[in-house]
N, C-alpha and C. Protein backbone atom coordinates (compact mmCIF):
# COMPACT_ATOMS: atom_id res chain seq x y z
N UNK A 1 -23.40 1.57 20.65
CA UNK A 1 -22.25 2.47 20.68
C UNK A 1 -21.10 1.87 19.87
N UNK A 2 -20.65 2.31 18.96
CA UNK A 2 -19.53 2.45 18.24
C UNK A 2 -18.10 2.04 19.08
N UNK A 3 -17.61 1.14 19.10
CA UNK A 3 -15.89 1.33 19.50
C UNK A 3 -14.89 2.08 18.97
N UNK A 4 -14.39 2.31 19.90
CA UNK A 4 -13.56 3.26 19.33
C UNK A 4 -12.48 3.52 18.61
N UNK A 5 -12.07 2.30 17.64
CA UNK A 5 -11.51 2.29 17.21
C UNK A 5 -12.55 2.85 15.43
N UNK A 6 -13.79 2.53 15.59
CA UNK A 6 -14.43 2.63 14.44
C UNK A 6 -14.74 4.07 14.52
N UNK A 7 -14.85 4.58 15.46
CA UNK A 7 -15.42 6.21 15.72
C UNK A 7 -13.47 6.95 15.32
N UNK A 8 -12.57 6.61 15.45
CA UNK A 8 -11.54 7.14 14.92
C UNK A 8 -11.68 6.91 13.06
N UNK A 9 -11.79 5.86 12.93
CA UNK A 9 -12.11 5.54 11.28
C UNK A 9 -13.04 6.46 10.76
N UNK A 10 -13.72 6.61 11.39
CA UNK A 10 -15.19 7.49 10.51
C UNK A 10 -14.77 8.94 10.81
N UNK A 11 -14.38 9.17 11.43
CA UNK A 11 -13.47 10.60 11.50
C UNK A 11 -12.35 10.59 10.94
N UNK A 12 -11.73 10.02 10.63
CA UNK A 12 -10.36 10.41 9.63
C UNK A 12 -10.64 9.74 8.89
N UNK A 13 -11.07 8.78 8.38
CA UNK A 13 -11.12 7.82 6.67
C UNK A 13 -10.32 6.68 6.41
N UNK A 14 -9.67 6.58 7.48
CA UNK A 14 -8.19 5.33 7.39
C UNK A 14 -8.65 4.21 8.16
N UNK A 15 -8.45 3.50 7.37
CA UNK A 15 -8.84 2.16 8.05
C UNK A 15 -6.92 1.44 8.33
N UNK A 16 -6.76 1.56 9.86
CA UNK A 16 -5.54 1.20 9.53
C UNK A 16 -5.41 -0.46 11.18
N UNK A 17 -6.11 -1.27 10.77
CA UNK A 17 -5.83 -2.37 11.98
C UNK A 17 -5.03 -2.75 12.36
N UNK A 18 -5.43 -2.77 13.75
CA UNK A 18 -3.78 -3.51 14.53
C UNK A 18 -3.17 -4.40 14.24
N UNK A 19 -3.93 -5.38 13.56
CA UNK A 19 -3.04 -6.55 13.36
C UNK A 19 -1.88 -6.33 11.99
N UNK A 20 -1.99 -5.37 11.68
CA UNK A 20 -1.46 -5.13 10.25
C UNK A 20 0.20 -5.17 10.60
N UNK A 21 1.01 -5.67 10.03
CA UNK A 21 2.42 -5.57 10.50
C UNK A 21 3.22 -4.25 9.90
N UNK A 22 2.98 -2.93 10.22
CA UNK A 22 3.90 -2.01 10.31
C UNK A 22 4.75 -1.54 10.52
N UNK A 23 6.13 -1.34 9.76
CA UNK A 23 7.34 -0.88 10.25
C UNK A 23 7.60 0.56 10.37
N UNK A 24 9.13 1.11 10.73
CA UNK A 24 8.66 2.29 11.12
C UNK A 24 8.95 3.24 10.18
N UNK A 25 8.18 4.66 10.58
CA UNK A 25 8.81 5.51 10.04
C UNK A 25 7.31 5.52 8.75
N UNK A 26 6.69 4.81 9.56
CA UNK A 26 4.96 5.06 8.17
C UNK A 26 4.54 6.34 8.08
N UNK A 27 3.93 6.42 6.75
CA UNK A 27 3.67 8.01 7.01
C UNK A 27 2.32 7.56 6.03
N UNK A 28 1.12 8.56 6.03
CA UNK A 28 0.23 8.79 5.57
C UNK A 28 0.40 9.96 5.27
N UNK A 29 0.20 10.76 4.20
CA UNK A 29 0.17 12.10 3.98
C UNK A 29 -1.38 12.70 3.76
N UNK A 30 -2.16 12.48 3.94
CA UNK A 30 -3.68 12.69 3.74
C UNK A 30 -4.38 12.04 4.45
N UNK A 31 -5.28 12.81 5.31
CA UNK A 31 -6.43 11.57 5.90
C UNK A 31 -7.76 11.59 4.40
N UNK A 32 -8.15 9.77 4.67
CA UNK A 32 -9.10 10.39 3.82
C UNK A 32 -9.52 8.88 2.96
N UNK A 33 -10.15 8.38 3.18
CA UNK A 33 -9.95 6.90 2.12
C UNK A 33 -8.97 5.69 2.03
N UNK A 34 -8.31 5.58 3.28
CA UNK A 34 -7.07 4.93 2.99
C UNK A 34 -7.51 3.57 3.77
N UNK A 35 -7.80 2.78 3.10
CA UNK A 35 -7.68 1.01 3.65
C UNK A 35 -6.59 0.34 3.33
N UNK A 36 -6.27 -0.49 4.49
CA UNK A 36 -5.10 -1.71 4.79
C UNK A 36 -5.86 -2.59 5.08
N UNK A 37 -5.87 -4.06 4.78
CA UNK A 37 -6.28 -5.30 5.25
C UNK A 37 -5.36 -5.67 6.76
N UNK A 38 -6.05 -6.09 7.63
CA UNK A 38 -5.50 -6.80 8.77
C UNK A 38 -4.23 -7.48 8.72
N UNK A 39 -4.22 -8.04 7.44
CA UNK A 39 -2.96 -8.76 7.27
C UNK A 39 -2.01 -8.46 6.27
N UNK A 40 -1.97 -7.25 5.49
CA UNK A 40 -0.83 -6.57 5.08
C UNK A 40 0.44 -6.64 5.85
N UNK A 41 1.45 -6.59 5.56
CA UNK A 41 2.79 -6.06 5.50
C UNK A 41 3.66 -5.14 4.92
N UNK A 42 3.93 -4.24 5.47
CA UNK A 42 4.41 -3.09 5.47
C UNK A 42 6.06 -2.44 5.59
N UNK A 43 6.85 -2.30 5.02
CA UNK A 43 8.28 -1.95 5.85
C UNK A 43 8.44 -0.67 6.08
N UNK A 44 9.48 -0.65 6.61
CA UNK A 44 9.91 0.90 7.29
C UNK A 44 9.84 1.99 6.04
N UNK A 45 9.98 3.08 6.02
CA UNK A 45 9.97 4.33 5.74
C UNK A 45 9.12 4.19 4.56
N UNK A 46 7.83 3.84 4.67
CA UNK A 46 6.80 3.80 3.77
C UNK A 46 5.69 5.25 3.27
N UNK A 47 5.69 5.29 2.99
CA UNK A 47 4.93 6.57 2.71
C UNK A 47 3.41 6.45 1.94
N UNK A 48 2.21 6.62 1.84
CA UNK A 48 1.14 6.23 1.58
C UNK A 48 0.06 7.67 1.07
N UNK A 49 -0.32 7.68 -0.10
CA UNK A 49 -1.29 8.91 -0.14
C UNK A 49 -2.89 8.86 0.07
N UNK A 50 -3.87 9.33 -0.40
CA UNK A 50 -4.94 9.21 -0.01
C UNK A 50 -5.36 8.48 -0.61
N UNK A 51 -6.36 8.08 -0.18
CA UNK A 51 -7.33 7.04 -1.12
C UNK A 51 -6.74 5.76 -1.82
N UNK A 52 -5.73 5.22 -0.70
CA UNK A 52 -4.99 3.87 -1.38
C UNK A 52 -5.39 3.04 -0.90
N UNK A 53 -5.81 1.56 -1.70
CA UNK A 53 -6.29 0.48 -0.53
C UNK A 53 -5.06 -0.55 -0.79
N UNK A 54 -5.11 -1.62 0.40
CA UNK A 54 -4.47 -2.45 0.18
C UNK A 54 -4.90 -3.17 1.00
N UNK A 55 -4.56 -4.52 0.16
CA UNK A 55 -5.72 -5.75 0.53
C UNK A 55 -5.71 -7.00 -0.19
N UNK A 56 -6.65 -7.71 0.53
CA UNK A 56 -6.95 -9.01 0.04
C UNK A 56 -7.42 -8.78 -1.62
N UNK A 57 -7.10 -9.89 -2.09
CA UNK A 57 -7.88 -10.57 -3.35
C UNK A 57 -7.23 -11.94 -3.89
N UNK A 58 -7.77 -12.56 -4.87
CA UNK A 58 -7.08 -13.74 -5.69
C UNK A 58 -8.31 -14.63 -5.42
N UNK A 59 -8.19 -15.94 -5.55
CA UNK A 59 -8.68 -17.33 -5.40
C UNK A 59 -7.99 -18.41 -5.06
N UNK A 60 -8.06 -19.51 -4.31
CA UNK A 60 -7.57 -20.74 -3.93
C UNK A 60 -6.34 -20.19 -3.76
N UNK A 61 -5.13 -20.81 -3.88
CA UNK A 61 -3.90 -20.42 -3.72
C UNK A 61 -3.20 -19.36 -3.98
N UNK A 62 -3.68 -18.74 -4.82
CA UNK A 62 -3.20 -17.20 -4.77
C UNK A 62 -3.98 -16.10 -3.89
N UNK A 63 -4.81 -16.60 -3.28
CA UNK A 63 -5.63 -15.53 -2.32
C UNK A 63 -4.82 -14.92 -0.96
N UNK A 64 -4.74 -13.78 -1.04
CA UNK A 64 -3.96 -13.14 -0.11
C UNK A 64 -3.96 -11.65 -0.44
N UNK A 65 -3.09 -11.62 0.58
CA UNK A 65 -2.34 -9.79 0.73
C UNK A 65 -0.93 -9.46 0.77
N UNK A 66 -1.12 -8.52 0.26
CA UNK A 66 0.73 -8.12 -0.36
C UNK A 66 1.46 -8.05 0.58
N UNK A 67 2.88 -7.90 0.31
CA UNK A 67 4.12 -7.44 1.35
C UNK A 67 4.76 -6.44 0.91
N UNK A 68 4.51 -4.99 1.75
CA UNK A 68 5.74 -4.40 0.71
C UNK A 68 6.85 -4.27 1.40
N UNK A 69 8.08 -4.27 0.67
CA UNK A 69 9.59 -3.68 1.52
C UNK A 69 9.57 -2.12 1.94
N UNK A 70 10.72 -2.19 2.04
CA UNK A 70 11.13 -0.70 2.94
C UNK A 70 11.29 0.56 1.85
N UNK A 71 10.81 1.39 2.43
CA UNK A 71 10.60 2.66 1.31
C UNK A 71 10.31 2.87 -0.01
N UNK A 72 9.00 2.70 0.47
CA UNK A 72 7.75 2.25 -0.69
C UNK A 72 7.22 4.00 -0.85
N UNK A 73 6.83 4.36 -2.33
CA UNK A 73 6.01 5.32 -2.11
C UNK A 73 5.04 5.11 -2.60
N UNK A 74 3.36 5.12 -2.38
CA UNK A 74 2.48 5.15 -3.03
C UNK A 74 1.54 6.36 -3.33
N UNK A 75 1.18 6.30 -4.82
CA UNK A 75 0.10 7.56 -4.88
C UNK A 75 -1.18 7.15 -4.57
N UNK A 76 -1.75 8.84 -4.73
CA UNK A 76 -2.82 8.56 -4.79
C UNK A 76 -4.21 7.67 -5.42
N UNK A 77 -4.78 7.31 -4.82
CA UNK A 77 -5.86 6.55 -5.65
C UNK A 77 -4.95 4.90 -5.78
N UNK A 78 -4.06 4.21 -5.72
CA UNK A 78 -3.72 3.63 -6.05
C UNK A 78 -3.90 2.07 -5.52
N UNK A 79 -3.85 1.25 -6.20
CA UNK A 79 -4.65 -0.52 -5.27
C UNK A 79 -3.63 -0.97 -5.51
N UNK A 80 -3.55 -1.78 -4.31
CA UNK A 80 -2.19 -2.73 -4.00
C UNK A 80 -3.11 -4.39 -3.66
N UNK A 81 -3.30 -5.32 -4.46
CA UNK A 81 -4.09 -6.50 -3.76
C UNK A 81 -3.80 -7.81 -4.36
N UNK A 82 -3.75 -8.65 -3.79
CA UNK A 82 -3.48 -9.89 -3.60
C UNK A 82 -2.16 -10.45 -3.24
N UNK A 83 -1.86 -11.81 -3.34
CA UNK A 83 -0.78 -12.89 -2.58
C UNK A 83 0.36 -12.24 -3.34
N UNK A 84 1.05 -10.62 -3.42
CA UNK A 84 2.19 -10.15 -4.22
C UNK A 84 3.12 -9.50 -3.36
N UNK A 85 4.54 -9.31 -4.12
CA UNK A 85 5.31 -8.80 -3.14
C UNK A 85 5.78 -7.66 -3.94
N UNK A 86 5.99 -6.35 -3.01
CA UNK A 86 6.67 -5.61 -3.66
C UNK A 86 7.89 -5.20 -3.01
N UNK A 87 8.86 -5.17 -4.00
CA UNK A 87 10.48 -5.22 -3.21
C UNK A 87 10.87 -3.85 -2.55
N UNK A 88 11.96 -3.37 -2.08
CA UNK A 88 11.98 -1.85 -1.89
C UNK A 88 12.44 -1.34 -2.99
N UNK A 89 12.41 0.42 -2.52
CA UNK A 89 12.40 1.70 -3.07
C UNK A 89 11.80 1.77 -4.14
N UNK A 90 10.69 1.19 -4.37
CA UNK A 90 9.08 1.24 -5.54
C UNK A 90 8.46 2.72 -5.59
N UNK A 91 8.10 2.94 -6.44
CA UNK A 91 7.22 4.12 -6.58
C UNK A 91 6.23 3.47 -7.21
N UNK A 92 5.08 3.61 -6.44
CA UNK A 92 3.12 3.42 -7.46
C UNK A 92 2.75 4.59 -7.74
N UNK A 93 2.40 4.56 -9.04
CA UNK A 93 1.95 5.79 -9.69
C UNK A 93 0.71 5.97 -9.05
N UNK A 94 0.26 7.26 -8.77
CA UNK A 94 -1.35 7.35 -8.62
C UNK A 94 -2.18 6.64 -9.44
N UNK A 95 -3.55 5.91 -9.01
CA UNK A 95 -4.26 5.25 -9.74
C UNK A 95 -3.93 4.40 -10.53
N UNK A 96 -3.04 3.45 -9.78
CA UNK A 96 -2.35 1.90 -10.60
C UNK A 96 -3.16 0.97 -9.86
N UNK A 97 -3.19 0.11 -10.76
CA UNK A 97 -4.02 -1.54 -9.77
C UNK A 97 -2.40 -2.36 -9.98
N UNK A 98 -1.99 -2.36 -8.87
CA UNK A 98 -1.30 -3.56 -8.56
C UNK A 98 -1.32 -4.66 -8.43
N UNK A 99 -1.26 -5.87 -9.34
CA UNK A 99 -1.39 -7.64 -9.12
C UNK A 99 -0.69 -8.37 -9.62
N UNK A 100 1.11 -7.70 -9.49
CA UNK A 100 1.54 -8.73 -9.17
C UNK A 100 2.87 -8.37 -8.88
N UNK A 101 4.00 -8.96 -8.75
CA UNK A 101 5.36 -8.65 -8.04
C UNK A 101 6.01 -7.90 -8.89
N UNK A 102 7.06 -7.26 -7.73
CA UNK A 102 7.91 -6.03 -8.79
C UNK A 102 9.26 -6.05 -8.23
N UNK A 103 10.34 -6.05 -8.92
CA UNK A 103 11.59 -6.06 -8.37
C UNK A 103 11.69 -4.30 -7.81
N UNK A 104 12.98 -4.51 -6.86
CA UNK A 104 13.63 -3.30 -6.36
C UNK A 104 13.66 -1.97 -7.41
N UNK A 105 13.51 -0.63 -6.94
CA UNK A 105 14.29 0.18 -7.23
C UNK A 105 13.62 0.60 -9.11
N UNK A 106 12.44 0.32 -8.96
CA UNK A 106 11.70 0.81 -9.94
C UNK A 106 10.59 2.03 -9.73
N UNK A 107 9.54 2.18 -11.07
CA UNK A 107 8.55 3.21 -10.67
C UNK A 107 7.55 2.44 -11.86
N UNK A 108 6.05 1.80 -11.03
CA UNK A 108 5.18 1.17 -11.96
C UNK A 108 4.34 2.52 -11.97
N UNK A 109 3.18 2.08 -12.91
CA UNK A 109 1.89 2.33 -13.13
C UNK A 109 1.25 1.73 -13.91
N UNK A 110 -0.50 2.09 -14.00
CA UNK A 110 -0.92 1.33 -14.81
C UNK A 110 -2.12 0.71 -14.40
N UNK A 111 -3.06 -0.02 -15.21
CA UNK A 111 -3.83 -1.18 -15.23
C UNK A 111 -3.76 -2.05 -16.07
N UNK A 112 -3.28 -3.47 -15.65
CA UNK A 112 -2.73 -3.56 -14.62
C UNK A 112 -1.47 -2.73 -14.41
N UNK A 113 -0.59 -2.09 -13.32
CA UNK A 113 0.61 -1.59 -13.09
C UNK A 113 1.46 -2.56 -13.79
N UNK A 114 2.50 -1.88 -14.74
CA UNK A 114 3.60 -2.56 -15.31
C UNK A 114 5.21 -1.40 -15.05
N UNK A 115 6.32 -2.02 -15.05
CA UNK A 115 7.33 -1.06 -14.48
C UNK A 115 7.54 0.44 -15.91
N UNK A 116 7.60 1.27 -15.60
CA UNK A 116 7.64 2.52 -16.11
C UNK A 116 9.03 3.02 -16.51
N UNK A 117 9.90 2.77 -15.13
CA UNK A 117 11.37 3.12 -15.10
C UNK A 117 11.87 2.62 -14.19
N UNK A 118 13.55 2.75 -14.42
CA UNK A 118 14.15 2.19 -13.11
C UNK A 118 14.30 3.48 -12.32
N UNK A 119 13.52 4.37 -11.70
CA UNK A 119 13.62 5.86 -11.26
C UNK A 119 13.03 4.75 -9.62
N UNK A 120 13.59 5.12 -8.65
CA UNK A 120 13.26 4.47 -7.54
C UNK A 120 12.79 5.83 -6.56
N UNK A 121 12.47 5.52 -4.97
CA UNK A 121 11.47 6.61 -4.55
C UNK A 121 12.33 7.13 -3.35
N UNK A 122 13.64 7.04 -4.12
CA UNK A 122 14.24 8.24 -2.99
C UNK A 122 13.95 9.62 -3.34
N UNK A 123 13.48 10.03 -3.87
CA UNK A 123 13.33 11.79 -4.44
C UNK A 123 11.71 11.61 -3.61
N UNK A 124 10.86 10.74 -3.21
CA UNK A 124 9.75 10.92 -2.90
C UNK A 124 9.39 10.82 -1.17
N UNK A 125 10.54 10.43 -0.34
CA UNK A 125 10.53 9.80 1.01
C UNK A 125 11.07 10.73 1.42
């Protein structure tokens, strides 16, 4: 038998674990594909679309999982992974690989994601 925390996963698509440090005011706008690593960090008024993962990656000393600040927006399709930080009011373009830090109050995309504009994600929260 399945626990039930995995029988909620396989019915909505979100992998979202407790241990994950979430602040408030999270929002998912889509069920559907969405992984968080256990040990992500998260800030308040975050907003998240479908099919985003975020997570582990790197090697030896850079191996880890991101932090993001407070009122983050992410698109769709988009990867957030390894030992990086992202500051607040960020916008991720749909389908960016994120790896590596980004100051405040920008809008990346990309592979790898590089900053786009200083257009920040109050028009998106």
């Amino acid at each position: 038998m399945f626990p039930v925390i995995k029988m909620v996963e396989l019915f909505n698509g979100i992998s979202l674990p407790a241990s994950a440090i979430i602040g408030s005011n999270f929002y998912i706008g889509h069920t559907g594909g969405v992984n968080i690593h256990p040990n992500v960090i998260i800030g308040e008024n975050c907003n998240i679309s479908k099919g985003v993962t975020i997570g582990i990656s790197g090697r030896d000393g850079k191996r880890g999982c991101p932090v993001l600040g407070r009122n983050i927006f992410v698109g769709s399709n988009a990867v957030i992974v390894g030992k990086i930080q992202l500051e607040d009011n960020i916008v991720v373009a749909p389908n960016s690989l994120v790896i590596n830090n980004f100051p405040k109050n920008v809008t990346i995309c990309g592979v790898p994601a590089s900053i786009l504009s200083k257009n920040n994600s109050s028009n998106y929260l």
